[in-house]
Protein backbone atom coordinates (compact mmCIF):
# COMPACT_ATOMS: atom_id res chain seq x y z
CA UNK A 1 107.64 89.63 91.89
CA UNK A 2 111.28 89.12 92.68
CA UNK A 3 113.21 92.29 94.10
CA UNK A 4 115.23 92.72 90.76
CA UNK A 5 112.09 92.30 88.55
CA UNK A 6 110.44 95.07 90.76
CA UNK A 7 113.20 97.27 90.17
CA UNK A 8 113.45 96.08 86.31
CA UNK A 9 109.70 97.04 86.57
CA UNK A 10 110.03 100.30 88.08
CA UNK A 11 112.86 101.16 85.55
CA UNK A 12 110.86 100.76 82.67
CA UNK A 13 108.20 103.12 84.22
CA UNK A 14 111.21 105.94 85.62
CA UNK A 15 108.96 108.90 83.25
CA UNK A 16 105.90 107.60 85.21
CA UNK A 17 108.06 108.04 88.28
CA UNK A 18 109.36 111.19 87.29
CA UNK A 19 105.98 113.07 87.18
CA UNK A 20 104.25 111.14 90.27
CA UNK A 21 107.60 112.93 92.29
CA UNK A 22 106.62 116.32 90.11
CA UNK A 23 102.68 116.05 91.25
CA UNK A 24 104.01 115.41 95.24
CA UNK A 25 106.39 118.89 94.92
CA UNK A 26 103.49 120.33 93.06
CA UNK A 27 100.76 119.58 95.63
CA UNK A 28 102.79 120.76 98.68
CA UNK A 29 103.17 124.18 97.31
CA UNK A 30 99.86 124.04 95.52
CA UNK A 31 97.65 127.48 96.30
CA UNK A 32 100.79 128.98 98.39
CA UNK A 33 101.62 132.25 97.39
CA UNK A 34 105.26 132.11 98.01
CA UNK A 35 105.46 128.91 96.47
CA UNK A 36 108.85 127.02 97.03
CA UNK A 37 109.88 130.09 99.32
CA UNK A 38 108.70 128.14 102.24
CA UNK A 39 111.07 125.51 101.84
CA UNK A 40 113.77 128.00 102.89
CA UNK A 41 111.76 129.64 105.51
CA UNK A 42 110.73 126.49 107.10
CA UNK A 43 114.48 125.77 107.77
CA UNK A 44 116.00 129.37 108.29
CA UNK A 45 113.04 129.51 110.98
CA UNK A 46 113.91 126.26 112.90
CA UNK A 47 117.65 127.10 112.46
CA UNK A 48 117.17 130.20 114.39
CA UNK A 49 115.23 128.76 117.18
CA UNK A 50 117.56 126.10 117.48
CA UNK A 51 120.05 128.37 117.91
CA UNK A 52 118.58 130.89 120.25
CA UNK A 53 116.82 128.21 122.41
CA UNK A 54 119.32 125.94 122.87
CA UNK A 55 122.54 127.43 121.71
CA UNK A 56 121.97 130.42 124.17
CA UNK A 57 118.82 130.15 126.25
CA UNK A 58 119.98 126.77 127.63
CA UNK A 59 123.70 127.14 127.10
CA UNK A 60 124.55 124.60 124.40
CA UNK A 61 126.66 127.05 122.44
CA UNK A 62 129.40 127.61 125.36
CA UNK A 63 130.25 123.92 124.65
CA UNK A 64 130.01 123.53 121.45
CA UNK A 65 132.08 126.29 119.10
CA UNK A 66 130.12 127.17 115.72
CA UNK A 67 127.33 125.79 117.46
CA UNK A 68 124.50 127.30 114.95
CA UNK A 69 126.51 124.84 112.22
CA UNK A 70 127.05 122.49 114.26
CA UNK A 71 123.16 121.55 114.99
CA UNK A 72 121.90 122.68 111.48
CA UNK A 73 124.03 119.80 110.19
CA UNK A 74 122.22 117.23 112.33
CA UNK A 75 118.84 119.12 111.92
CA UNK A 76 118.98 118.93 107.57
CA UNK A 77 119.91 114.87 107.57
CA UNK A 78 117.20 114.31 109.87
CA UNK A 79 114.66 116.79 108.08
CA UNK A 80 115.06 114.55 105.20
CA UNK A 81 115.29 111.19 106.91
CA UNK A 82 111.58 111.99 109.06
CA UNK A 83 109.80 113.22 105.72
CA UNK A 84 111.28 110.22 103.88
CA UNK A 85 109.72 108.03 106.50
CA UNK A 86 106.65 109.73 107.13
CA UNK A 87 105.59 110.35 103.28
CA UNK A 88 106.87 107.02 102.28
CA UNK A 89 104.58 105.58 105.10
CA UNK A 90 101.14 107.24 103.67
CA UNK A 91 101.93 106.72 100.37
CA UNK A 92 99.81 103.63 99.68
CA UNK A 93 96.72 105.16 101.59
CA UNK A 94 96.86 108.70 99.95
CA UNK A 95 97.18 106.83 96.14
CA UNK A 96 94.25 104.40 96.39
CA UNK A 97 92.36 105.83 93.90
CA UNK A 98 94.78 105.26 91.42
CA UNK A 99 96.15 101.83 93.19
CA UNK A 100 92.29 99.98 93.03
CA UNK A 101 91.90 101.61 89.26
CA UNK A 102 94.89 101.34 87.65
CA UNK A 103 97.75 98.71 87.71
CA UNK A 104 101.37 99.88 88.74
CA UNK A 105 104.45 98.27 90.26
CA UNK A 106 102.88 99.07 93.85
CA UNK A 107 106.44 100.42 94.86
CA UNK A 108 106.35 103.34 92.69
CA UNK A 109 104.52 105.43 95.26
CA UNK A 110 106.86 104.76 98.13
CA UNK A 111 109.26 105.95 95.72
CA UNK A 112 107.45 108.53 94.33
CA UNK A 113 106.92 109.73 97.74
CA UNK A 114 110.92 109.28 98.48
CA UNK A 115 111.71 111.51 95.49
CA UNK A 116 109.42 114.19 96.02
CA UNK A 117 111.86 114.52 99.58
CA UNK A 118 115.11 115.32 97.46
CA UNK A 119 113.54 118.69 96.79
CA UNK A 120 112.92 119.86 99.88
CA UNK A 121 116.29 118.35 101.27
CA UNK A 122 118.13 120.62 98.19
CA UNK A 123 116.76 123.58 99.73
CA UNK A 124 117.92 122.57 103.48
CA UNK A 125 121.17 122.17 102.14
CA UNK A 126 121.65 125.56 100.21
CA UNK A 127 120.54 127.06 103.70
CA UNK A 128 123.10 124.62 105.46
CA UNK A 129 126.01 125.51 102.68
CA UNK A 130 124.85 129.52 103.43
CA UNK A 131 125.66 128.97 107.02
CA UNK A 132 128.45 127.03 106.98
CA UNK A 133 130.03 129.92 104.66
CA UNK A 134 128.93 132.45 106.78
CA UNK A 135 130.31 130.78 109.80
CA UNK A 136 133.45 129.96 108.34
CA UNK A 137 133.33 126.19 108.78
CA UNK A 138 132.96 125.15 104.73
CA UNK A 139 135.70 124.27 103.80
CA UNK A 140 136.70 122.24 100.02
CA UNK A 141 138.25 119.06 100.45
CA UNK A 142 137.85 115.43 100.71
CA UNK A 143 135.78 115.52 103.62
CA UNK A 144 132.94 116.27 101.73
CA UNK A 145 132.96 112.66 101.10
CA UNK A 146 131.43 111.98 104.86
CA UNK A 147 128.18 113.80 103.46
CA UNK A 148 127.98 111.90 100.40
CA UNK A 149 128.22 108.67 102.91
CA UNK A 150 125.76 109.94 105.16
CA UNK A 151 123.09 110.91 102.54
CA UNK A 152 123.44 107.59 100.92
CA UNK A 153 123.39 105.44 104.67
CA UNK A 154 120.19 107.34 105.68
CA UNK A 155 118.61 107.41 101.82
CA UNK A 156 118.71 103.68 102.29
CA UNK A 157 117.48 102.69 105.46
CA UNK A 158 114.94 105.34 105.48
CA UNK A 159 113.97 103.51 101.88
CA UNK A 160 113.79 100.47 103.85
CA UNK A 161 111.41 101.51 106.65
CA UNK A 162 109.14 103.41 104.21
CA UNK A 163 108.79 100.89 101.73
CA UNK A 164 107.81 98.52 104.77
CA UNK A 165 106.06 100.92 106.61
CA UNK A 166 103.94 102.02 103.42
CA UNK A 167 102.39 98.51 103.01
CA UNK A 168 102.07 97.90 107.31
CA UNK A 169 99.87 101.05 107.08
CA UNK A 170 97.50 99.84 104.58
CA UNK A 171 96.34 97.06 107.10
CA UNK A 172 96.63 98.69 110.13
CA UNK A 173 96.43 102.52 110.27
CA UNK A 174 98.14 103.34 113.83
CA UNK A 175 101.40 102.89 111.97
CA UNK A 176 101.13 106.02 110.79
CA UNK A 177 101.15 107.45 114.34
CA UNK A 178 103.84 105.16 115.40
CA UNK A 179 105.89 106.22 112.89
CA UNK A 180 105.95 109.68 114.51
CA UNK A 181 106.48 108.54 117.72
CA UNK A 182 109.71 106.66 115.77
CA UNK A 183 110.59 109.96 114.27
CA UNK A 184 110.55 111.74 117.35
CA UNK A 185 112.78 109.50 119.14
CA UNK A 186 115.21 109.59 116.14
CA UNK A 187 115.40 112.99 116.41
CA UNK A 188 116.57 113.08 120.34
CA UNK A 189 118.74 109.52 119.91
CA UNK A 190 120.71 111.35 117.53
CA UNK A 191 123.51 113.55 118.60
CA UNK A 192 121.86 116.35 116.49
CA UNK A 193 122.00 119.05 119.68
CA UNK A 194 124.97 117.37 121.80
CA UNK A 195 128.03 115.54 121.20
CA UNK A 196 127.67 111.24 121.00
CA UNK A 197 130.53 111.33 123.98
CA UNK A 198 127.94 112.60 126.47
CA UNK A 199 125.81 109.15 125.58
CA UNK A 200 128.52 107.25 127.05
CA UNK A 201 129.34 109.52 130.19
CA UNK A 202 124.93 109.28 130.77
CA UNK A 203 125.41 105.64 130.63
CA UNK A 204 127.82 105.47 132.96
CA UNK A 205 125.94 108.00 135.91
CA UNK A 206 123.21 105.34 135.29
CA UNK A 207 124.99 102.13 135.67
CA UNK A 208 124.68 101.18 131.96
CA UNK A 209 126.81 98.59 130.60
CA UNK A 210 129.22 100.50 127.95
CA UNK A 211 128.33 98.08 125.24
CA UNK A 212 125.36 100.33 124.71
CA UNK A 213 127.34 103.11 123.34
CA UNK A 214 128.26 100.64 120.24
CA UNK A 215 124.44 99.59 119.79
CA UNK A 216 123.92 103.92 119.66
CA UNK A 217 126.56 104.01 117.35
CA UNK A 218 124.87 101.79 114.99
CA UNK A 219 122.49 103.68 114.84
CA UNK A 220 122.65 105.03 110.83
CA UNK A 221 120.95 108.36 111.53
CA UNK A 222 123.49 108.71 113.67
CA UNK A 223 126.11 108.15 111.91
CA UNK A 224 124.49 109.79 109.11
CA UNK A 225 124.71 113.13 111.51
CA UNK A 226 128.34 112.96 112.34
CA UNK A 227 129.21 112.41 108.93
CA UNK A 228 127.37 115.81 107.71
CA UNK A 229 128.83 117.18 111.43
CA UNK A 230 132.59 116.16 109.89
CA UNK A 231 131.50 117.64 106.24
CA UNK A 232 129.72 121.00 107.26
CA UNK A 233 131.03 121.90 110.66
CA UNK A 234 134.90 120.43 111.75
CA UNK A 235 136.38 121.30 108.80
CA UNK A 236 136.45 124.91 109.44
CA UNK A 237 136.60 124.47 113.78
CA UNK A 238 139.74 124.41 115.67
CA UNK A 239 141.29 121.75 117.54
CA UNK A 240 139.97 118.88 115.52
CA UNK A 241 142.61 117.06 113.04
CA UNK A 242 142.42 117.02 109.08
CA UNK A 243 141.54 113.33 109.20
CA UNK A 244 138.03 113.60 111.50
CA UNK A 245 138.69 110.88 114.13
CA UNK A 246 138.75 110.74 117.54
CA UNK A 247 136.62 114.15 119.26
CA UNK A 248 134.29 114.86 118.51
CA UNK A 249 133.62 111.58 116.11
CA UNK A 250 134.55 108.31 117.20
CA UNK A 251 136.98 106.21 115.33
CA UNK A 252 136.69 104.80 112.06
CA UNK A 253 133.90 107.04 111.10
CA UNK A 254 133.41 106.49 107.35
CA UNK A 255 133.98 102.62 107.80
CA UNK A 256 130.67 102.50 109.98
CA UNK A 257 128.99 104.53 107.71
CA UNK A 258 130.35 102.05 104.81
CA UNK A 259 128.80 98.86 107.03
CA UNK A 260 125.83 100.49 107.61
CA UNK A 261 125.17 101.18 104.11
CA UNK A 262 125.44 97.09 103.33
CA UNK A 263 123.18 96.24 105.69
CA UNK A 264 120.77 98.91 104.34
CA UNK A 265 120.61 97.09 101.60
CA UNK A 266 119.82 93.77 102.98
CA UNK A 267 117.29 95.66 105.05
CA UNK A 268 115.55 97.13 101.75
CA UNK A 269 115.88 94.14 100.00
CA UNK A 270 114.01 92.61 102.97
CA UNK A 271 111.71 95.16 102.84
CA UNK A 272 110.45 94.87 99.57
CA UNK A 273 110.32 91.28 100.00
CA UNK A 274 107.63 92.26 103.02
CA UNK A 275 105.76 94.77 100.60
CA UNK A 276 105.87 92.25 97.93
CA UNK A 277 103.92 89.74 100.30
CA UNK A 278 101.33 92.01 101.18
CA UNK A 279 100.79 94.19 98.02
CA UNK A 280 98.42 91.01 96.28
CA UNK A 281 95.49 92.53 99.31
CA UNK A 282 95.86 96.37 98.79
CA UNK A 283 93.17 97.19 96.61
CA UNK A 284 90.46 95.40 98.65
CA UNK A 285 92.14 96.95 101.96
CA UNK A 286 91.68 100.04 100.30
């Protein structure tokens, strides 16, 4: 099935959809007593480590002003781009019951998987908002437009790994473990707890050709960071001009982001041309 019949497919199944992303949210919380309540505590608790650890413990915040912001914008784009990837991954596996029985655009579960994200992503975000008020860094204006670019860049490309991901895993089940090794390094290649400069000054103590700053930089999770950074946090710190370029973001921020979102797209579409390949042997694999 072609990638626009899939998605003509999906379409015409979006109430389906809607209540296999309702059953995900349901089952995380299922049997908790606080319910949804842990999707704030989870993130108020990592924010405050963050903070303490490596904000005062190690130093970090002598650097970096409003540095409590400042890493809790990194920390909620990558909080949903890891459980987009790692959900999306073990979606096929955890749905064979219903993938062997019934008969379903195979991509709905991926998807399913992908939506059931946005909920816990809404919540990081009302604790990001509370902080950045707190802080004084939120501030209304047109910036707000680098967070709209960064969800969208790291939606997609974290689409396109977990759709591809999802049907790798079905045949061989170490991807799921290699997909938290990718997560992990995500989280450190990102300049979630430093600024992207220092990348280029630890090249250059090693010897590093400086062309390797661009391949960091196109990275999308890490240009998905800066762009929440530039939304959340510089608006409201001073020193750094109205327009967001130069320190602490490098030039022509929301063009990257605009570049990277294209080739998202040819990425997913690739990817769902992979998934389409291998989706005719997932019931007997399962």
């Amino acid at each position: 099935m072609g990638f626009f019949r899939t998605g003509q497919a999906v379409w015409q199944r979006r109430e389906l959809l809607d209540l296999l992303i309702r059953r995900e949210i349901k089952a995380r919380y299922k049997d908790s007593a606080l319910g949804f309540v842990w999707g704030l505590i989870r993130p108020l608790t990592q924010l405050l480590i963050y903070y303490l650890v490596l904000g005062h413990f190690l130093g970090a915040a002598r650097s970096i002003p409003e540095f409590a912001v400042f890493i809790f914008s990194g920390l909620t784009l990558f909080g949903l781009a890891s459980e987009m990837i790692m959900t999306m991954t073990a979606s096929i596996v955890g749905n064979a019951g219903l993938i062997k029985k019934v008969y379903l655009p195979r991509e709905i579960f991926p998807l399913a998987a992908a939506g059931s994200t946005a909920f816990n992503f809404g919540l990081q975000m009302l604790v990001l908002i509370g902080a950045a008020l707190l802080s004084g860094t939120f501030v209304l204006g047109w910036h707000f437009l680098y967070a709209i670019a960064a969800i969208v860049v790291v939606a997609i490309w974290c689409a396109a790994l977990g759709l591809a991901m999802s049907a790798l895993n079905v045949f061989l089940r170490d991807i799921q473990y290699l997909v938290e090794v990718i997560v992990m390094l995500l989280m450190w290649t990102s300049p979630i707890v430093y600024f992207w400069q220092f990348v280029g000054t630890a090249f250059g103590e090693f010897g590093l050709p400086s062309w390797l700053v661009d391949v960091y930089l196109a990275n999308p999770l890490t240009l998905g960071v800066m762009g929440f950074q530039a939304a959340f946090w510089a608006p409201g710190v001073a020193g750094i001009p109205p327009y967001l370029e130069g320190v602490p973001f490098p030039e022509h921020l929301m063009l990257r982001m605009v570049i990277a979102a294209v080739l998202g797209l040819i990425a997913f579409i690739a990817a769902q041309r992979l998934f389409n390949r291998l989706q005719g042997n997932f019931a007997q694999e399962l």
